[in-house]
N, C-alpha and C. Protein backbone atom coordinates (compact mmCIF):
# COMPACT_ATOMS: atom_id res chain seq x y z
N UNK A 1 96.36 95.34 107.67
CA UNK A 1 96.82 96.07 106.49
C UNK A 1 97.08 95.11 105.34
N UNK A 2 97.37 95.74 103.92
CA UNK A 2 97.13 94.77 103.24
C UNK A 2 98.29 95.06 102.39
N UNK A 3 98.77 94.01 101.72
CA UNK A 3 100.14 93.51 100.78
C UNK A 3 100.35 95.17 99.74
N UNK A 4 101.57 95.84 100.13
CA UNK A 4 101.87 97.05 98.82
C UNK A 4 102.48 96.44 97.75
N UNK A 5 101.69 96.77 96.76
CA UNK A 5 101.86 96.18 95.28
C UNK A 5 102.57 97.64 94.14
N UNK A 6 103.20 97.05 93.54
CA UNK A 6 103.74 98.42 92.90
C UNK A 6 103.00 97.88 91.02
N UNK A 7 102.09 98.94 90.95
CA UNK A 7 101.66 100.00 90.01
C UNK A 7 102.22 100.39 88.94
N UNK A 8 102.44 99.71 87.34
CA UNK A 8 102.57 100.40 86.05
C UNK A 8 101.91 101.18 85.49
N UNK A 9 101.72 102.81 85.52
CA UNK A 9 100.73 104.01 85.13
C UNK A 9 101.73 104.12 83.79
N UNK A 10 101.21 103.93 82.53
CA UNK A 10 101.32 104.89 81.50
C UNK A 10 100.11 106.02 80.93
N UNK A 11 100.55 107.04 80.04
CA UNK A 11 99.77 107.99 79.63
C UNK A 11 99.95 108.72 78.84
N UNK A 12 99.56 109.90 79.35
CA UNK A 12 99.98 111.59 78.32
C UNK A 12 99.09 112.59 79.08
N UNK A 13 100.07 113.98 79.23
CA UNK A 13 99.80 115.09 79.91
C UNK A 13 99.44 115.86 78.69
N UNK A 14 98.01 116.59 78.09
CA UNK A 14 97.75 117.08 77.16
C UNK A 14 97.44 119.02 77.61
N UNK A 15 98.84 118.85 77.05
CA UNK A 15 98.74 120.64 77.46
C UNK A 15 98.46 121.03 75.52
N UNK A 16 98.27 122.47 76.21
CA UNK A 16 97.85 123.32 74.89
C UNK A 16 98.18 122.91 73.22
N UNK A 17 99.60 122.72 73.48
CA UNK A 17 99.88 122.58 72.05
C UNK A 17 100.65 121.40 72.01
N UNK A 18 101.42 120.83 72.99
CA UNK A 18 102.11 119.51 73.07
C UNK A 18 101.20 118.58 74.30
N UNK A 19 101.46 117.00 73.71
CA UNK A 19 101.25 116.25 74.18
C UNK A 19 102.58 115.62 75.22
N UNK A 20 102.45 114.93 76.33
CA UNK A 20 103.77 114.85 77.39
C UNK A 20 103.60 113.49 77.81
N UNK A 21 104.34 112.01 77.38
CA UNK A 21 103.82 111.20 77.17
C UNK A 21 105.09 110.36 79.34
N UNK A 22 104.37 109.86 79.79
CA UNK A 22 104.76 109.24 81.21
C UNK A 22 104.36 108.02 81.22
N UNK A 23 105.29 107.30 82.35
CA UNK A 23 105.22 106.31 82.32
C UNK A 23 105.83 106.23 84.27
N UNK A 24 105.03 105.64 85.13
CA UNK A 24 105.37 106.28 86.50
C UNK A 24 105.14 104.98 87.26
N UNK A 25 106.02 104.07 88.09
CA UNK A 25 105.93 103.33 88.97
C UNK A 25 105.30 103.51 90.47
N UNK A 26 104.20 103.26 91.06
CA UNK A 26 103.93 103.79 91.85
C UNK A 26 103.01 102.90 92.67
N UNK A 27 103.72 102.46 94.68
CA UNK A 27 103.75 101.47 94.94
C UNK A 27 102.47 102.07 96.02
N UNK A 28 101.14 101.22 96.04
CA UNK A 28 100.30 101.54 96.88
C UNK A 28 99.59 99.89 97.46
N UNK A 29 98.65 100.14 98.14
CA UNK A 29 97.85 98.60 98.68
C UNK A 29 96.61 98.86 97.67
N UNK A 30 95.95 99.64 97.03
CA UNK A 30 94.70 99.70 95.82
C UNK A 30 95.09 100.58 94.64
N UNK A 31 94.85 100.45 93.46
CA UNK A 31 94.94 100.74 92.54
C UNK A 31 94.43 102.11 92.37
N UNK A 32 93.17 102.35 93.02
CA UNK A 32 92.72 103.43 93.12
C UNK A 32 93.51 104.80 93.98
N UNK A 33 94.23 103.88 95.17
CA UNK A 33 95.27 104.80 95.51
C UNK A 33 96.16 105.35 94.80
N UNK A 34 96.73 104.44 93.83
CA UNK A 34 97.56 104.46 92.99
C UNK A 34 97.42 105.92 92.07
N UNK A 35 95.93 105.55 91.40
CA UNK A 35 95.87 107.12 90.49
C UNK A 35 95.52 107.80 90.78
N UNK A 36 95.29 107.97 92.38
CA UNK A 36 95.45 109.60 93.07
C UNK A 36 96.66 110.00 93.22
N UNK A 37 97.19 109.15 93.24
CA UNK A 37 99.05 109.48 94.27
C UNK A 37 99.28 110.25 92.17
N UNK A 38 99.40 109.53 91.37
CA UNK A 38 99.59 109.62 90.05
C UNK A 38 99.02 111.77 90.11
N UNK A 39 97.93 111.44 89.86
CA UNK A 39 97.21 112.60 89.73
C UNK A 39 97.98 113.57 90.59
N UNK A 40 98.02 113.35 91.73
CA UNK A 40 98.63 114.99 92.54
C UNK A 40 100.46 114.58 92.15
N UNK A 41 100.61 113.77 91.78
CA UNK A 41 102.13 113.96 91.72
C UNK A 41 102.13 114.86 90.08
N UNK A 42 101.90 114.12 89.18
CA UNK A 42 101.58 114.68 88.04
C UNK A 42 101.23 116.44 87.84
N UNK A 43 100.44 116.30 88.69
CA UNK A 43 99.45 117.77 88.64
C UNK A 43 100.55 119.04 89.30
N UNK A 44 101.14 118.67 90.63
CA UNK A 44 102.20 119.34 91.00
C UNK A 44 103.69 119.71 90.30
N UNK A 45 103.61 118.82 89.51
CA UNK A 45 105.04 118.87 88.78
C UNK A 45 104.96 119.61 87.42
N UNK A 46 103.73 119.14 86.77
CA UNK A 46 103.69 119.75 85.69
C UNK A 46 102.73 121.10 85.57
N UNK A 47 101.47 121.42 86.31
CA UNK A 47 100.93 121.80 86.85
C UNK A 47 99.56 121.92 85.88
N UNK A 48 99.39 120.45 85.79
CA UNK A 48 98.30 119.99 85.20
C UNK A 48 97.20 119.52 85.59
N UNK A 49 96.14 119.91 85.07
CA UNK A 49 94.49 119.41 86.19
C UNK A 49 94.15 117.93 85.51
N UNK A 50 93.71 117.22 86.25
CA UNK A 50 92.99 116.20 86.09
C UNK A 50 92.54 116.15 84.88
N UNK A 51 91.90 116.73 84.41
CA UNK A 51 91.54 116.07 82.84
C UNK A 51 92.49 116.73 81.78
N UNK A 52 93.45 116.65 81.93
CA UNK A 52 94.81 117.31 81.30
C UNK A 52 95.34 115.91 81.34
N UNK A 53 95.28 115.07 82.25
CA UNK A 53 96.17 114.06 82.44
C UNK A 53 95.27 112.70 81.86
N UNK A 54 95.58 111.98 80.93
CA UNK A 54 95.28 110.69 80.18
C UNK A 54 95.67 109.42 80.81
N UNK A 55 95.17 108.37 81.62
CA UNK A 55 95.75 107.38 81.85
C UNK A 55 95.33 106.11 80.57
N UNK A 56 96.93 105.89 80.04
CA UNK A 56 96.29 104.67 78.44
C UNK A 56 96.44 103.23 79.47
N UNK A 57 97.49 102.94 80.44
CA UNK A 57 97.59 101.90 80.71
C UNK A 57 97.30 101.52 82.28
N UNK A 58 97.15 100.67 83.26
CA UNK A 58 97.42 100.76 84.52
C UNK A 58 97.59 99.08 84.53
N UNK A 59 99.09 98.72 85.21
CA UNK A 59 99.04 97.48 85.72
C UNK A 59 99.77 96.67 86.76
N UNK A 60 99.64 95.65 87.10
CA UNK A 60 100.38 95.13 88.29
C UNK A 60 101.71 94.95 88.30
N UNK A 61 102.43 95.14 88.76
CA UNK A 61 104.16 94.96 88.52
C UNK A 61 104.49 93.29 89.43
N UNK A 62 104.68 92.54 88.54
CA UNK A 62 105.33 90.89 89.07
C UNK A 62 105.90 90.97 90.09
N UNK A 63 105.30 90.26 91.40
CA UNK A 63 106.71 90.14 92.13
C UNK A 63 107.71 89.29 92.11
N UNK A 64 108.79 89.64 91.77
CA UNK A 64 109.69 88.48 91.24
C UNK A 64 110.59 88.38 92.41
């Protein structure tokens, strides 16, 4: 198995008439895991589809 790295996701949830701007820590072993976990967490809460949801940033969090 391989080292869990925690994940800086920023964005914006673009519903109808407002924009919904996030910012979500989220600790996986691939990045790609990362913006699925993003996506169904996102999507469940707000109850927004995939291309509703904007990712502006994605990055590694330091281990300090």
């Amino acid at each position: 198995m391989g080292e869990v790295k925690a994940f800086i996701i920023s964005g914006e949830i673009k519903k109808k008439l407002t924009k919904i701007p996030f910012i979500k820590e989220i600790k996986d072993i691939k990045k790609e895991n990362a913006i699925e976990k993003l996506y169904t967490d996102l999507g469940s809460r707000h109850k927004a589809k995939r291309f509703e949801i904007k990712i502006i940033s994605l990055e590694e969090k330091e281990n300090n």
